[in-house]
N, C-alpha and C. Protein backbone atom coordinates (compact mmCIF):
# COMPACT_ATOMS: atom_id res chain seq x y z
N UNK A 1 -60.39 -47.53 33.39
CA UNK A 1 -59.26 -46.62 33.40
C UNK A 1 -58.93 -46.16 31.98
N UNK A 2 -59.16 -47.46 30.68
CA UNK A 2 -58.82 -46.97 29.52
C UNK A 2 -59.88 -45.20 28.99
N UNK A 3 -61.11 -45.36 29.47
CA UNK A 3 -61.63 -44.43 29.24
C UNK A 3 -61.42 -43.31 29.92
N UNK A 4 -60.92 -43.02 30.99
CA UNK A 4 -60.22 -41.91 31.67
C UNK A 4 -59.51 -41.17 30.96
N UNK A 5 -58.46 -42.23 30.34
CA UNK A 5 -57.29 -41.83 29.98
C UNK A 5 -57.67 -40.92 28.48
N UNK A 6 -58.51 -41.63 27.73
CA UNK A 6 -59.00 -41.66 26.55
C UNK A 6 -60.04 -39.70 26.68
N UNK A 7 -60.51 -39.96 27.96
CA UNK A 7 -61.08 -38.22 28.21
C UNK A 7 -60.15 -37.17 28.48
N UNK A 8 -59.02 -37.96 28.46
CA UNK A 8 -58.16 -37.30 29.55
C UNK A 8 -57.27 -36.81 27.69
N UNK A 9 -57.18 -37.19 27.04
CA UNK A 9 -56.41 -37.37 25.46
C UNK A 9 -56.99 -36.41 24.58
N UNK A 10 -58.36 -36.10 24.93
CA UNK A 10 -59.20 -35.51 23.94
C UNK A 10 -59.49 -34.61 24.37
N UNK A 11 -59.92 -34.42 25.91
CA UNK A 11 -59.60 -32.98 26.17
C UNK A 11 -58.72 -32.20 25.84
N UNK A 12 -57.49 -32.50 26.41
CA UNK A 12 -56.08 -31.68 26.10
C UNK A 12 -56.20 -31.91 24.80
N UNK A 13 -56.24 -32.54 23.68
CA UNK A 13 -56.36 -32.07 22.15
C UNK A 13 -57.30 -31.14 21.88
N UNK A 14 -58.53 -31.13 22.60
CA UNK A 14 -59.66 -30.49 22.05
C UNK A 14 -59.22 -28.79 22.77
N UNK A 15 -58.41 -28.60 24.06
CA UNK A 15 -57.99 -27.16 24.31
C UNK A 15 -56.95 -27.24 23.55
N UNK A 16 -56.07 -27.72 23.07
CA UNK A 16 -55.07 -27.18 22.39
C UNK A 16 -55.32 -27.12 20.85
N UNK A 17 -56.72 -27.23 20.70
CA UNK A 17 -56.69 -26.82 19.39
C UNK A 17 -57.50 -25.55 19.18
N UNK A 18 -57.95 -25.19 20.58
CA UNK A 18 -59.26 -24.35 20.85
C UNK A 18 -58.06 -22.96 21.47
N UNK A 19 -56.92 -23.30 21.96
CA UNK A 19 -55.99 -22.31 22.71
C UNK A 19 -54.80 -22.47 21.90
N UNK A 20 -55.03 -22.26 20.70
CA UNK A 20 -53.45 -22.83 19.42
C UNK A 20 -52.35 -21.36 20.28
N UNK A 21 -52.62 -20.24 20.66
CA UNK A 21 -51.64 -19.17 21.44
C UNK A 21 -51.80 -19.33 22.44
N UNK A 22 -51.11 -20.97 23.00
CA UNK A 22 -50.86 -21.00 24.54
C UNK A 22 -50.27 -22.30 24.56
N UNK A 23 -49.23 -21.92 24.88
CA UNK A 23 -47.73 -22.72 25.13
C UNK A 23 -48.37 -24.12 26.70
N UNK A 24 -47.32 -24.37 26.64
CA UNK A 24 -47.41 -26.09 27.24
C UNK A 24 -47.28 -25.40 28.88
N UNK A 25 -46.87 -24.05 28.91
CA UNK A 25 -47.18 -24.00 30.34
C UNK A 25 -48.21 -22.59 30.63
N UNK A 26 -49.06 -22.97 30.20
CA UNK A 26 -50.18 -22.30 29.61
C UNK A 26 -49.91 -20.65 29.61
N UNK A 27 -48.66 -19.98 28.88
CA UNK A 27 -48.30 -18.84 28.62
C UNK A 27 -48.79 -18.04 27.41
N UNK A 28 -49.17 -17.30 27.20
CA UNK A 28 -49.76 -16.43 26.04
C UNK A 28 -48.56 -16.48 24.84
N UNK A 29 -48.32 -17.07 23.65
CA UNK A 29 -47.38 -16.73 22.72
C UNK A 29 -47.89 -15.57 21.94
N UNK A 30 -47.19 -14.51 21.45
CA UNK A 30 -47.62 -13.93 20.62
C UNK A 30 -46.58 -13.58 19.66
N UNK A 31 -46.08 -13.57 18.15
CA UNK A 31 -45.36 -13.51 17.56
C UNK A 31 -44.61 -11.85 17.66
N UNK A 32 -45.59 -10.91 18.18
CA UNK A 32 -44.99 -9.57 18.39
C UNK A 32 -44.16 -9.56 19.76
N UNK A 33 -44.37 -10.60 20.55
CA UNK A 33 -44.30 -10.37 21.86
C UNK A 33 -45.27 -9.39 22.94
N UNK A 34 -46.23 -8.81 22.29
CA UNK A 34 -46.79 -7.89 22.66
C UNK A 34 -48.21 -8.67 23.67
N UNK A 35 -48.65 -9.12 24.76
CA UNK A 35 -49.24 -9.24 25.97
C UNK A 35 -50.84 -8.76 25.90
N UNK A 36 -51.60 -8.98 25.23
CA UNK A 36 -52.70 -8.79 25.47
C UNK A 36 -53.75 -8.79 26.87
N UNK A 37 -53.31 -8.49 27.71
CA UNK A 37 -53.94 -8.76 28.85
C UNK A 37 -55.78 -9.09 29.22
N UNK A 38 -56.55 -8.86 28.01
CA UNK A 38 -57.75 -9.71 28.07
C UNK A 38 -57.60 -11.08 27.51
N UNK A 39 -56.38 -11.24 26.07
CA UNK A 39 -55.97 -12.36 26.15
C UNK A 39 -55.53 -13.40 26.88
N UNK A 40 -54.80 -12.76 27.22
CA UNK A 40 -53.98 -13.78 28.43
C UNK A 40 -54.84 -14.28 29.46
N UNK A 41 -56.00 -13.05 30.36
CA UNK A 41 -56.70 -13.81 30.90
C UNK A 41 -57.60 -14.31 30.71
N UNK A 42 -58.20 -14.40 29.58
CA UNK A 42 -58.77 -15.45 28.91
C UNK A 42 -58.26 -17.10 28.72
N UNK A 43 -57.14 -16.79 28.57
CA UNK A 43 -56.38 -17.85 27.87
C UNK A 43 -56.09 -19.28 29.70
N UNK A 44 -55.46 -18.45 30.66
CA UNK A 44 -55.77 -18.69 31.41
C UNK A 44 -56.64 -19.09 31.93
N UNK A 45 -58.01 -18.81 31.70
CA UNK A 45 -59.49 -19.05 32.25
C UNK A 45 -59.83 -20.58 31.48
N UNK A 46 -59.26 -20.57 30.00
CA UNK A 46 -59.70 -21.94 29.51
C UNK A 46 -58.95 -22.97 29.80
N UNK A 47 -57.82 -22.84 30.54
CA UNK A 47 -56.68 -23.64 30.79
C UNK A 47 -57.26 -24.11 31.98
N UNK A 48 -57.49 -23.36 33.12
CA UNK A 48 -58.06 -23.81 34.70
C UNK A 48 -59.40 -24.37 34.15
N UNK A 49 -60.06 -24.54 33.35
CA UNK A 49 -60.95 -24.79 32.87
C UNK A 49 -61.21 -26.16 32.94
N UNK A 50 -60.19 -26.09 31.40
CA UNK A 50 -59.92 -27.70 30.98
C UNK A 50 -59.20 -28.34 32.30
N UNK A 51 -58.54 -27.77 33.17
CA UNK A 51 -57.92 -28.84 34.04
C UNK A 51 -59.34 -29.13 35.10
N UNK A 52 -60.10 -28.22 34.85
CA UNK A 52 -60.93 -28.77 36.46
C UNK A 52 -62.39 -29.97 35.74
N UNK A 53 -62.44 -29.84 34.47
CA UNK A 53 -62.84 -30.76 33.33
C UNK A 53 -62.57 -32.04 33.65
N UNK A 54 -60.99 -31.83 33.34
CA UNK A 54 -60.11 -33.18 34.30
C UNK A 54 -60.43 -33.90 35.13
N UNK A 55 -59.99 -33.15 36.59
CA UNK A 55 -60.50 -33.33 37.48
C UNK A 55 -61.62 -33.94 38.13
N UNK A 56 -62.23 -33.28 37.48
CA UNK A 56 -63.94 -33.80 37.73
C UNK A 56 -64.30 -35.19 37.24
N UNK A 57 -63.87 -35.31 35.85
CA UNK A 57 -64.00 -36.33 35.31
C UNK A 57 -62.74 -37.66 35.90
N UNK A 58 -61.99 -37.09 35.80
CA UNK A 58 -61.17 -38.38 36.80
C UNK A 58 -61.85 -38.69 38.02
N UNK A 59 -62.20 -37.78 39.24
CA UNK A 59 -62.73 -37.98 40.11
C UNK A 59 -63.82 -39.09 40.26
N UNK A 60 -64.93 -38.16 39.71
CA UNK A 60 -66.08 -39.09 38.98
C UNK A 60 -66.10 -40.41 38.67
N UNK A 61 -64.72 -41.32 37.69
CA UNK A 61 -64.21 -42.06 37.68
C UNK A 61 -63.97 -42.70 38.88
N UNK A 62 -63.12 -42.23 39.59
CA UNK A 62 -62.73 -43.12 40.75
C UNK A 62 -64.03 -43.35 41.99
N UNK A 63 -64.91 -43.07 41.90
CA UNK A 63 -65.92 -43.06 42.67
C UNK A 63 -66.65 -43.75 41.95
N UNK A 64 -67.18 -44.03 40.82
CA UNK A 64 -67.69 -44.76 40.28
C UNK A 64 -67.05 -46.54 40.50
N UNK A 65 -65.82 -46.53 40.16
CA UNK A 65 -65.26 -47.51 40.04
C UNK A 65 -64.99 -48.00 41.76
N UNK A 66 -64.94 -47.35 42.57
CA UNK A 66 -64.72 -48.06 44.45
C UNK A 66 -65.88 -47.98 44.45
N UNK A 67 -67.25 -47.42 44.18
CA UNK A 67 -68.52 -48.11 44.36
C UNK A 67 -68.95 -49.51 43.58
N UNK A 68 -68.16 -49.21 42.93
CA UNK A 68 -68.44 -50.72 42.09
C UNK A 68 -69.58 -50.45 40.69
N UNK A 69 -69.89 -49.09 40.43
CA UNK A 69 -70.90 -49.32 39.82
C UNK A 69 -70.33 -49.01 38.12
């Protein structure tokens, strides 16, 4: 579980250093206020990204670990 957690730590550091214009609820900041809309859905795309990263890798985890292996 410590290593889950530990993928689970470095991901979200490693997108939030990779998505520095994207807020904690994965919103586009821009200091003009001005909306880039290839930005944004970009920005979006690495966010569902990193969560399905997650996912997978937690998953993975728990199947590993009720098989016993």
């Amino acid at each position: 579980m410590a290593s889950a957690l530990s993928f689970v730590l470095v991901t979200l550091i490693t997108s939030a250093s990779t998505n520095a214009n994207v807020n904690a609820d994965g919103i586009l900041v821009s200091p003009t206020f001005i909306l880039d809309k290839s930005q944004y859905a970009q920005s979006v795309l690495n966010l569902l990204r990193t969560l399905l990263k997650i996912m997978t890798y937690l998953l993975e985890s728990l199947a590993a670990n009720s098989t016993g292996s």
